[in-house]
PDB file of N, CA and C in Angstrom:
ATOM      1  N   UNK A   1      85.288  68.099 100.441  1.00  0.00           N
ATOM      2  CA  UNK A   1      85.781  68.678  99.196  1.00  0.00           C
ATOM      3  C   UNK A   1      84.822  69.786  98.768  1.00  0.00           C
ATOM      4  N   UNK A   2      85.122  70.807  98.507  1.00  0.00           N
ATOM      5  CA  UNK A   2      84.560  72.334  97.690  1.00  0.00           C
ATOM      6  C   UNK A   2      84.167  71.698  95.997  1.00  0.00           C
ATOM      7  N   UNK A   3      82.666  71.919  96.416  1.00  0.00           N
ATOM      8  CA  UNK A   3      82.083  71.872  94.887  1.00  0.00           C
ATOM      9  C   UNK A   3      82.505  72.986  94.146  1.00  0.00           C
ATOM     10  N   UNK A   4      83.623  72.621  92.896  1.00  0.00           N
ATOM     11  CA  UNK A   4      84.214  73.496  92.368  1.00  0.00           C
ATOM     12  C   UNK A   4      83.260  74.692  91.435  1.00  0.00           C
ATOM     13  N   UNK A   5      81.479  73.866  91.243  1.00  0.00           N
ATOM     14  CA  UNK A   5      80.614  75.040  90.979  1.00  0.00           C
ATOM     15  C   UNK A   5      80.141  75.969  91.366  1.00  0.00           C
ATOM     16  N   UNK A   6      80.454  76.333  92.897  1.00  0.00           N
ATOM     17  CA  UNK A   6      79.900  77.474  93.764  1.00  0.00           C
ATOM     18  C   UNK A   6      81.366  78.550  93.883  1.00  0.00           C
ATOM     19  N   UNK A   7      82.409  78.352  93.409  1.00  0.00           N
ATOM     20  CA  UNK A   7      83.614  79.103  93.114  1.00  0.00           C
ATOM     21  C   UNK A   7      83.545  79.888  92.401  1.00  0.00           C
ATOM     22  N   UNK A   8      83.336  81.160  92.659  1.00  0.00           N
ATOM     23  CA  UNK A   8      83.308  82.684  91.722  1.00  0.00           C
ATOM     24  C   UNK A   8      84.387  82.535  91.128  1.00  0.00           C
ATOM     25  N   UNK A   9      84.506  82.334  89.396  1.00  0.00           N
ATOM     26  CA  UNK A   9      85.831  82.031  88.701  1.00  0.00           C
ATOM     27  C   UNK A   9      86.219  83.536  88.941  1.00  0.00           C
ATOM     28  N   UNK A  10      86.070  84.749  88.637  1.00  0.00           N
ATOM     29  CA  UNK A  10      86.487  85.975  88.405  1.00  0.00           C
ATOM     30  C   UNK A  10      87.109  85.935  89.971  1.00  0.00           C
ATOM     31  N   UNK A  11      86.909  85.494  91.028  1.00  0.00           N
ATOM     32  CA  UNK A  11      87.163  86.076  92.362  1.00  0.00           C
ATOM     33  C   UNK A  11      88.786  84.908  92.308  1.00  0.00           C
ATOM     34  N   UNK A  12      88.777  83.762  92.071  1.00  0.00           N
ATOM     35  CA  UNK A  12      90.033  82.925  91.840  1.00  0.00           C
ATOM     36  C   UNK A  12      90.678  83.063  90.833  1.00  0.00           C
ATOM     37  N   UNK A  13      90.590  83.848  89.844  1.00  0.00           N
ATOM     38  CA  UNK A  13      91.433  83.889  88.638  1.00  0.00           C
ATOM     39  C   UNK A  13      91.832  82.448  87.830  1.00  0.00           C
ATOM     40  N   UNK A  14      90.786  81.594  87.978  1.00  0.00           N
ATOM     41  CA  UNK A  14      90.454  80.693  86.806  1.00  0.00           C
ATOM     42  C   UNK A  14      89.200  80.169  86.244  1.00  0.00           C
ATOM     43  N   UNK A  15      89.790  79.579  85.109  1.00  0.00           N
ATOM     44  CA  UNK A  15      88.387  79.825  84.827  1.00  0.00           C
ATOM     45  C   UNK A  15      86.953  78.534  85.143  1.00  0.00           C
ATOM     46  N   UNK A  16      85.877  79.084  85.121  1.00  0.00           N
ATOM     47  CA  UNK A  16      84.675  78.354  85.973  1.00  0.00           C
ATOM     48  C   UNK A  16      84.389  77.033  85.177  1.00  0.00           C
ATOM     49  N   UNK A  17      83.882  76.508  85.609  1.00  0.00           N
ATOM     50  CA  UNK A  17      83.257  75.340  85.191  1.00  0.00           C
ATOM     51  C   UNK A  17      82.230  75.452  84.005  1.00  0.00           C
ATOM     52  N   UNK A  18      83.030  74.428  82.956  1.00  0.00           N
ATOM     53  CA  UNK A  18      82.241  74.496  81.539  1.00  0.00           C
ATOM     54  C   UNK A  18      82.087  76.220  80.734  1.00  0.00           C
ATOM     55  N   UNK A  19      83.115  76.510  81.144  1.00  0.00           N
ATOM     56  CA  UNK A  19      83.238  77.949  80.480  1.00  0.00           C
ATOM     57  C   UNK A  19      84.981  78.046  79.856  1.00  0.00           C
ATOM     58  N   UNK A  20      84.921  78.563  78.819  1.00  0.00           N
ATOM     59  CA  UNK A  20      86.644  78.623  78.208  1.00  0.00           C
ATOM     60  C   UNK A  20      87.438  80.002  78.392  1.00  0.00           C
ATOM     61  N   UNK A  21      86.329  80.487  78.889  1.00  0.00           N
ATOM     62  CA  UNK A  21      87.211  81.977  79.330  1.00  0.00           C
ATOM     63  C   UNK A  21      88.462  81.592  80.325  1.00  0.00           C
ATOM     64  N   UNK A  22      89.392  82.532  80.290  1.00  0.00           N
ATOM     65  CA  UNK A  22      90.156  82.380  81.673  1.00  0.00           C
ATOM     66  C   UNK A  22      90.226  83.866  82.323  1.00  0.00           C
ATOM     67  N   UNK A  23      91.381  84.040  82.877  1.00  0.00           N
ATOM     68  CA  UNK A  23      91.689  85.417  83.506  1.00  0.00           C
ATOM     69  C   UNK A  23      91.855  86.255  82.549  1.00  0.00           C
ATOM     70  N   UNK A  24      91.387  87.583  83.043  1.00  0.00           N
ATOM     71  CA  UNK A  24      91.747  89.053  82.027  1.00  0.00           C
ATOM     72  C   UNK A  24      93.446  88.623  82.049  1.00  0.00           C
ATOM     73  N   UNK A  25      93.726  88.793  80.845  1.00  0.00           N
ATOM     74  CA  UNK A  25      95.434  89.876  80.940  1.00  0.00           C
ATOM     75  C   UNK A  25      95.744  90.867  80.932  1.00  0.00           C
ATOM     76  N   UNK A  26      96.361  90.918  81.975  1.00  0.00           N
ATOM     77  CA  UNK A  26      96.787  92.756  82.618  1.00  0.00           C
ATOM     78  C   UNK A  26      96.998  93.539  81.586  1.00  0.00           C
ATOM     79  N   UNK A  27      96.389  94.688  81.206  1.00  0.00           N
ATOM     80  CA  UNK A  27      97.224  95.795  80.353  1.00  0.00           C
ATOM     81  C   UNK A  27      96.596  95.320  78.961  1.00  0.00           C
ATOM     82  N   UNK A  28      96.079  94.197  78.449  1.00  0.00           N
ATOM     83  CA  UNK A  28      95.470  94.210  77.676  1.00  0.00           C
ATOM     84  C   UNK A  28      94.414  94.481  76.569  1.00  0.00           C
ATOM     85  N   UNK A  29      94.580  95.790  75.856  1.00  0.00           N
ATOM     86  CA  UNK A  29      93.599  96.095  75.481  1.00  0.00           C
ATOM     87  C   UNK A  29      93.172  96.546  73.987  1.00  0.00           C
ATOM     88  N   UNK A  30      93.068  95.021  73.296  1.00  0.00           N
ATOM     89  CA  UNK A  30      93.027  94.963  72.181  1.00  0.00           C
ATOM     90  C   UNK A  30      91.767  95.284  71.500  1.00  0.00           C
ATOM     91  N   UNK A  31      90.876  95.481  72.130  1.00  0.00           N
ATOM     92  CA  UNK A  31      89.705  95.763  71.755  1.00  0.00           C
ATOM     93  C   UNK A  31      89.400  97.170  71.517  1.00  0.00           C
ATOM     94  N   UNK A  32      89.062  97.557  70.466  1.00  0.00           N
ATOM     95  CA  UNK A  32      88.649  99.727  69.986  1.00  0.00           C
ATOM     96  C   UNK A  32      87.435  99.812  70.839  1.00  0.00           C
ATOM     97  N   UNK A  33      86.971  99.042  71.717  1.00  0.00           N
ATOM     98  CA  UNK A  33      85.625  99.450  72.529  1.00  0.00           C
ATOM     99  C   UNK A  33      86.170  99.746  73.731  1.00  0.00           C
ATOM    100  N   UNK A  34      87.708  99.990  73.896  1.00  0.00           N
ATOM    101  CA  UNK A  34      87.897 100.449  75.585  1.00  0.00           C
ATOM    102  C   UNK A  34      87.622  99.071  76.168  1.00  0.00           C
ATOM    103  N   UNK A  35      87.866  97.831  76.114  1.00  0.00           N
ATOM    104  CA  UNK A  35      87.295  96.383  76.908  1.00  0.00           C
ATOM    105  C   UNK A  35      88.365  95.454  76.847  1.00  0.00           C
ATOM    106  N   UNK A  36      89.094  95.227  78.104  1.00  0.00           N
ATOM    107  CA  UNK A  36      89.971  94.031  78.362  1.00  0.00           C
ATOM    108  C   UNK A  36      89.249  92.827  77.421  1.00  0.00           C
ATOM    109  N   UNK A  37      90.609  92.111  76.914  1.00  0.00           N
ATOM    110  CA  UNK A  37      89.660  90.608  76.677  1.00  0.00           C
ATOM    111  C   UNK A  37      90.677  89.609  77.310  1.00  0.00           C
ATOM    112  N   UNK A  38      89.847  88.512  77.392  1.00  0.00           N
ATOM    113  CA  UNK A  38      90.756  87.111  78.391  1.00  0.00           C
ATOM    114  C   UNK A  38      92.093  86.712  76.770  1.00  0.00           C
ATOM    115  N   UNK A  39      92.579  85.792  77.683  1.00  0.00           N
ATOM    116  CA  UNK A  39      94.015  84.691  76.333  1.00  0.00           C
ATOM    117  C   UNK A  39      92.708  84.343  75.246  1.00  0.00           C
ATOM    118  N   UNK A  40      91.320  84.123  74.993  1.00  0.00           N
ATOM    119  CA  UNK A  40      90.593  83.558  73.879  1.00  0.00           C
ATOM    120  C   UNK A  40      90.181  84.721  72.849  1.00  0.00           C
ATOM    121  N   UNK A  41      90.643  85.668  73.141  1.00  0.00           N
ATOM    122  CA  UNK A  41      90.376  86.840  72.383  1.00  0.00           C
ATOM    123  C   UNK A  41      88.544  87.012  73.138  1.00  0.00           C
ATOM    124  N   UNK A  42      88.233  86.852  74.306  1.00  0.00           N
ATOM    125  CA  UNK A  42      86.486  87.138  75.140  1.00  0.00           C
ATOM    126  C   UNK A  42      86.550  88.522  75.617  1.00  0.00           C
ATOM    127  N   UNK A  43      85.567  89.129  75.597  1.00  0.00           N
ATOM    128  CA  UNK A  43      85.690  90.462  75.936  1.00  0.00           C
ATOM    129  C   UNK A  43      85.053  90.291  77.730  1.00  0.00           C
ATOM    130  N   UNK A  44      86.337  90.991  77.884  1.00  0.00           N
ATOM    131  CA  UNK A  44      85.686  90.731  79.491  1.00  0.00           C
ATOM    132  C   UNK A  44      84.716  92.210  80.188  1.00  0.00           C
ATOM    133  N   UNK A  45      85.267  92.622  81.427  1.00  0.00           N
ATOM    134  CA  UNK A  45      84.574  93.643  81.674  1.00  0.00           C
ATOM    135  C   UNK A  45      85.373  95.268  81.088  1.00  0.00           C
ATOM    136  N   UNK A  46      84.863  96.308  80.721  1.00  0.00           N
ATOM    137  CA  UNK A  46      85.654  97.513  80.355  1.00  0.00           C
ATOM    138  C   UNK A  46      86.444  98.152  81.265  1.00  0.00           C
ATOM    139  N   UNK A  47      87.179  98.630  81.144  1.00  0.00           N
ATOM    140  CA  UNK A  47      88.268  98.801  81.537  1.00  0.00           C
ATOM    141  C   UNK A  47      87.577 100.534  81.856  1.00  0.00           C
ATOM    142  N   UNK A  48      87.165 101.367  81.358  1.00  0.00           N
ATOM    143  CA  UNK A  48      86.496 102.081  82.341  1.00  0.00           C
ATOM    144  C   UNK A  48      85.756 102.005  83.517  1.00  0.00           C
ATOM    145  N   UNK A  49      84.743 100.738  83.701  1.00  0.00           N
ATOM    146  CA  UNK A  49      84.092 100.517  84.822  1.00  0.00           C
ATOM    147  C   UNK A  49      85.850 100.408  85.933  1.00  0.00           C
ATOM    148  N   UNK A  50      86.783  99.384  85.602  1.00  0.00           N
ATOM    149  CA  UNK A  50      87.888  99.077  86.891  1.00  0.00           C
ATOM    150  C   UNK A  50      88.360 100.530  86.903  1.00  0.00           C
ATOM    151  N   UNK A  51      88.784 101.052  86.328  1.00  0.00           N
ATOM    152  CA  UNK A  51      89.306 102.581  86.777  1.00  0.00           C
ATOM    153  C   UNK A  51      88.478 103.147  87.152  1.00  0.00           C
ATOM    154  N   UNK A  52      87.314 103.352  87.471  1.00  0.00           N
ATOM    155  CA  UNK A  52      85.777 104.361  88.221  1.00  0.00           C
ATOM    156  C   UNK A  52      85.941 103.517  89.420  1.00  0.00           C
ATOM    157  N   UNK A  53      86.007 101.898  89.420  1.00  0.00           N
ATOM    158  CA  UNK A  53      85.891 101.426  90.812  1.00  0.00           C
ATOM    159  C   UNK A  53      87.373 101.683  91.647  1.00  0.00           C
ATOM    160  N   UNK A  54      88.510 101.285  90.839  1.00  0.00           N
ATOM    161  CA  UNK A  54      89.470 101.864  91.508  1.00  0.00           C
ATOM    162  C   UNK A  54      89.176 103.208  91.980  1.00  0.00           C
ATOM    163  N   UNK A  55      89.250 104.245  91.450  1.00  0.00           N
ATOM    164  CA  UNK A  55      89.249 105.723  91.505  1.00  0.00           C
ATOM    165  C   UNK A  55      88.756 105.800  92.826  1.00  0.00           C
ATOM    166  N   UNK A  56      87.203 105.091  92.928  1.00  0.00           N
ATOM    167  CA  UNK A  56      86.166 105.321  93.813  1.00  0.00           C
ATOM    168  C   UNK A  56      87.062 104.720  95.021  1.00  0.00           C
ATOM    169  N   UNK A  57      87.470 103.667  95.044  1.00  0.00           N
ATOM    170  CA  UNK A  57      87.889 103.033  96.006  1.00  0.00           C
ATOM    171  C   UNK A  57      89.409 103.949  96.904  1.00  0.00           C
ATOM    172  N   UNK A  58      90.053 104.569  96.041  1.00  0.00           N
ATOM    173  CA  UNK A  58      90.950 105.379  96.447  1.00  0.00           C
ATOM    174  C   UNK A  58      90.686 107.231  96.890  1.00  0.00           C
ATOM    175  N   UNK A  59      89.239 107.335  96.606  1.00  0.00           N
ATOM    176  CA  UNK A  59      88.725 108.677  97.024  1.00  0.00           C
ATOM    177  C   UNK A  59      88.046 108.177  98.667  1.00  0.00           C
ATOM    178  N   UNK A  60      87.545 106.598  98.696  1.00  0.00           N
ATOM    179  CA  UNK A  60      87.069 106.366 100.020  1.00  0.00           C
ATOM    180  C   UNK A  60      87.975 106.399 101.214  1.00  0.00           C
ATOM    181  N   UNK A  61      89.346 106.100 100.847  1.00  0.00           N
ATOM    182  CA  UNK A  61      90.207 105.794 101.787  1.00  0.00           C
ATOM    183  C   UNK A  61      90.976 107.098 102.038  1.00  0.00           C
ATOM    184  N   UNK A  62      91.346 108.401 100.458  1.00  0.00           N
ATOM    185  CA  UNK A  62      91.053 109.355 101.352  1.00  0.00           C
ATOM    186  C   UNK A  62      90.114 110.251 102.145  1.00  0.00           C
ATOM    187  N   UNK A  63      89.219 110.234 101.838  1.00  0.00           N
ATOM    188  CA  UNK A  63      87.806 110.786 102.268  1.00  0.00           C
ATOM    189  C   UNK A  63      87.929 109.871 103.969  1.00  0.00           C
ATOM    190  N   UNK A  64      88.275 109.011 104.692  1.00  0.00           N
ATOM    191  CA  UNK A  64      88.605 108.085 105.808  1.00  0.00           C
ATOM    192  C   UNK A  64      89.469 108.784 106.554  1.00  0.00           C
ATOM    193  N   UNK A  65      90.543 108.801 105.598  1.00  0.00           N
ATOM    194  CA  UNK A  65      91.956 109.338 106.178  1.00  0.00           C
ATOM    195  C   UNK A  65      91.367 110.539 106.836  1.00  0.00           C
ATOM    196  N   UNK A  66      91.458 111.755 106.214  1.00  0.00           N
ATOM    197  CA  UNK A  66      90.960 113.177 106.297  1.00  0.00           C
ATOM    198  C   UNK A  66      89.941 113.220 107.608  1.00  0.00           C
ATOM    199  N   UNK A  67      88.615 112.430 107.281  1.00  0.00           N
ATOM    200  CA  UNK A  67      87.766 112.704 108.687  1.00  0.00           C
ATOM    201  C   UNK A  67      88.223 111.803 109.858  1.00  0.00           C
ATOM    202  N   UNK A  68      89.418 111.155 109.524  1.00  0.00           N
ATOM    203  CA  UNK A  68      89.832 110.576 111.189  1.00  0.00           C
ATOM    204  C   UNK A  68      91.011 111.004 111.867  1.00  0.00           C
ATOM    205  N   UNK A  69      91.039 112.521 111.278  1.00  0.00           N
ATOM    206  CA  UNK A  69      92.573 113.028 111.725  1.00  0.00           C
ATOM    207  C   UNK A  69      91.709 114.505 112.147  1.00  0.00           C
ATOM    208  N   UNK A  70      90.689 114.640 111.687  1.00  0.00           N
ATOM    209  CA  UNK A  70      90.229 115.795 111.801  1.00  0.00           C
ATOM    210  C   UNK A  70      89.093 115.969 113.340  1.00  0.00           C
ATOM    211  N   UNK A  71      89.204 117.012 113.966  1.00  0.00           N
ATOM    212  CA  UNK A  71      88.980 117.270 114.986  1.00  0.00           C
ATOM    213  C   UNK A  71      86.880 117.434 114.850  1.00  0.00           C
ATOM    214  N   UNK A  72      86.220 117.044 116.106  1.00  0.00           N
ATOM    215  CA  UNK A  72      84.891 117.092 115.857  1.00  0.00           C
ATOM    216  C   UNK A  72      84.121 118.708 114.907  1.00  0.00           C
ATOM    217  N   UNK A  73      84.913 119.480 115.487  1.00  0.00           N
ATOM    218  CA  UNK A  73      84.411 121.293 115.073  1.00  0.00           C
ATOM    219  C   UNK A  73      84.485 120.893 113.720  1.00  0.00           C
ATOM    220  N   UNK A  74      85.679 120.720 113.352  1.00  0.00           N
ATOM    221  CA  UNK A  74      86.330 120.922 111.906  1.00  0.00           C
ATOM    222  C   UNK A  74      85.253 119.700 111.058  1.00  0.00           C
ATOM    223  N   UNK A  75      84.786 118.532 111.460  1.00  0.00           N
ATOM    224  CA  UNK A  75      84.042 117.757 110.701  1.00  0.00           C
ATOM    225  C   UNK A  75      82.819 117.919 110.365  1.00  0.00           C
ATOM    226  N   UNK A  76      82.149 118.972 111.149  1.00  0.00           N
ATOM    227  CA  UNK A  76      80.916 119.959 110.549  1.00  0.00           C
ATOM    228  C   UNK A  76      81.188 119.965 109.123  1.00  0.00           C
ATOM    229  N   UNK A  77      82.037 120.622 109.424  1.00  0.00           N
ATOM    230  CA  UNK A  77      81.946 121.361 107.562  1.00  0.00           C
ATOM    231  C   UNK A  77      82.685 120.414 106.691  1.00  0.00           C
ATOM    232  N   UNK A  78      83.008 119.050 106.583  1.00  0.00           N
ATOM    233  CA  UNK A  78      83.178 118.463 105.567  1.00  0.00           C
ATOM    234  C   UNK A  78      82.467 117.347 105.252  1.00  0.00           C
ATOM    235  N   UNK A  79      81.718 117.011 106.417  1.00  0.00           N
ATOM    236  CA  UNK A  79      81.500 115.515 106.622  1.00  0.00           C
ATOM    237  C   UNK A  79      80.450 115.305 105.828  1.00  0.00           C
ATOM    238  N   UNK A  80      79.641 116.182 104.939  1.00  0.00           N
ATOM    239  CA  UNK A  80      78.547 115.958 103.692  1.00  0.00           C
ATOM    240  C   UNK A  80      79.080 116.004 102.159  1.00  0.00           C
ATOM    241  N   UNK A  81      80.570 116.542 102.388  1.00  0.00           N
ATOM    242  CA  UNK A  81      80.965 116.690 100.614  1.00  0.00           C
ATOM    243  C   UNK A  81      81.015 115.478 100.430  1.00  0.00           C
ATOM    244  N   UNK A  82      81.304 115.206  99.222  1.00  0.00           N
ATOM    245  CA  UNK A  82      81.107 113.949  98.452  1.00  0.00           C
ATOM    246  C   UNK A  82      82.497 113.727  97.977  1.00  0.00           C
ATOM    247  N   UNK A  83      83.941 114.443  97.863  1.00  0.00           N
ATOM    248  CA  UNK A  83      84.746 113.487  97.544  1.00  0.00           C
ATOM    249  C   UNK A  83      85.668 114.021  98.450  1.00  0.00           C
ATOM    250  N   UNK A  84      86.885 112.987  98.387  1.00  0.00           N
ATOM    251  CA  UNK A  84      88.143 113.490  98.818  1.00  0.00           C
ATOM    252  C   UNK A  84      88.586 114.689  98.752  1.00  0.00           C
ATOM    253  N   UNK A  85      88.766 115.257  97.667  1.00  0.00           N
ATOM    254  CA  UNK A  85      89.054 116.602  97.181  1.00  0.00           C
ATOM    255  C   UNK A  85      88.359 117.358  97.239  1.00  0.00           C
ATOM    256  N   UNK A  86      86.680 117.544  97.491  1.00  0.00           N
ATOM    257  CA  UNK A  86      85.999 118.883  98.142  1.00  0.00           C
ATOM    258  C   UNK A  86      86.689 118.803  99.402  1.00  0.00           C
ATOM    259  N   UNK A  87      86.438 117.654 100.350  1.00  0.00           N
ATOM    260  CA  UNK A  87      87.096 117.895 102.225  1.00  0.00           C
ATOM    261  C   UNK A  87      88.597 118.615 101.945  1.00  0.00           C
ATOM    262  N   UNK A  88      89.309 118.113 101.485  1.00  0.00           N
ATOM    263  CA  UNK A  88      90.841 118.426 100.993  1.00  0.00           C
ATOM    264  C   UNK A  88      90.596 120.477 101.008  1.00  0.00           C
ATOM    265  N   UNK A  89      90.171 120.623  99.940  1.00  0.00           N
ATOM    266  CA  UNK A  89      89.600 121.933  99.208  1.00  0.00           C
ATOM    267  C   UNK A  89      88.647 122.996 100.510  1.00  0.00           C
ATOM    268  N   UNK A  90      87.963 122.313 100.970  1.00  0.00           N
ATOM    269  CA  UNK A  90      87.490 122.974 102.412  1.00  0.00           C
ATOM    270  C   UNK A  90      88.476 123.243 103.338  1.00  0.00           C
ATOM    271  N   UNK A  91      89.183 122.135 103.819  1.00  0.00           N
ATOM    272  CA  UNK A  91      90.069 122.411 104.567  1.00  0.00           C
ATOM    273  C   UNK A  91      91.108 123.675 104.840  1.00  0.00           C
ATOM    274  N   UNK A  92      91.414 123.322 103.372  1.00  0.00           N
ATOM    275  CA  UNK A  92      92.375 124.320 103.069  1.00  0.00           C
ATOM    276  C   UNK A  92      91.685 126.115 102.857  1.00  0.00           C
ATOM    277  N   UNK A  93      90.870 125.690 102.841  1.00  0.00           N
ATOM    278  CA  UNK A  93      90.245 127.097 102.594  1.00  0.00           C
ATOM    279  C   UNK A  93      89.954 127.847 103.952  1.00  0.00           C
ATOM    280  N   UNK A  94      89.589 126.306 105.103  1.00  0.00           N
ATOM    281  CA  UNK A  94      89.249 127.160 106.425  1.00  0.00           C
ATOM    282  C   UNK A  94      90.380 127.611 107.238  1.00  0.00           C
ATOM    283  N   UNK A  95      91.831 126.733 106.601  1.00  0.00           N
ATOM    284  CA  UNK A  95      92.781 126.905 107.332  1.00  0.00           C
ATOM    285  C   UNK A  95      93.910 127.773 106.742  1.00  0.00           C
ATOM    286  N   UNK A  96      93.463 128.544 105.723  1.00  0.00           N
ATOM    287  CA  UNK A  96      94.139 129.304 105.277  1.00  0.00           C
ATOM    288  C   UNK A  96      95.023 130.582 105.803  1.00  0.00           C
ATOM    289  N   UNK A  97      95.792 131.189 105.366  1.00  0.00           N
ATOM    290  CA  UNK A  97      96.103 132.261 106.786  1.00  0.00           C
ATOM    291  C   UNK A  97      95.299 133.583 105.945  1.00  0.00           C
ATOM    292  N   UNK A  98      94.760 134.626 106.564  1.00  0.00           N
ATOM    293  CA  UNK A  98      94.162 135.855 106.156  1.00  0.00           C
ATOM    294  C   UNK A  98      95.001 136.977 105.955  1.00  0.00           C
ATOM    295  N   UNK A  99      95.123 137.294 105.023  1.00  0.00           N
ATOM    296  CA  UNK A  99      95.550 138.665 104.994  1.00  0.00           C
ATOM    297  C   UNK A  99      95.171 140.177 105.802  1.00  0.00           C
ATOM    298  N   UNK A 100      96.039 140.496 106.449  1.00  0.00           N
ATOM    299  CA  UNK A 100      95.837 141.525 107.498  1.00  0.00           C
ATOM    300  C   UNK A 100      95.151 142.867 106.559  1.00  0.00           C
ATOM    301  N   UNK A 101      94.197 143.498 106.345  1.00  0.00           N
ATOM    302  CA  UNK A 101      93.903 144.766 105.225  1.00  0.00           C
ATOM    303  C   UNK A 101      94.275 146.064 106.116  1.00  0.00           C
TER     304      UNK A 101
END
């Protein structure tokens, strides 16, 4: 049997042992500090930190995408920017067509 005290309540979505918090509720955000709170009216974590980690987490997977479609030459020049959208923004800039003068 799993000692139910070594169970990360936040990672199972209930709540831990000898604690009355439970799960955030989605979309919830009754608090003027920008901060989810659980069903007890508890302030959980802010709701800016999950949108920076989302965000982050969805600039990694394109920033992934981009350098595994892209050819070795072409990964010179992106493979130090820092987000999705500089590589994106390079790209497009190297692959642009030139105007004939």
């Amino acid at each position: 049997m799993v000692d139910k005290g070594l169970i990360d309540p936040e990672a199972t979505g209930t709540p831990g042992i000898g604690t009355e918090e439970g799960p955030v509720a989605s979309g919830s955000t009754d608090s003027p500090e920008g901060t989810s709170t659980g069903p007890l009216g508890k302030t959980k974590k802010p709701i800016r930190a999950e949108q920076q980690a989302r965000s982050s987490l969805k600039d990694a997977k394109a920033a992934t995408l981009i350098m595994g479609v892209c050819a070795q030459p072409v990964l010179q020049h992106i493979l130090l920017l820092e987000t999705a959208k500089d590589q994106w923004d390079t790209l497009k800039r190297l692959h642009a067509p030139t105007r004939a003068l």
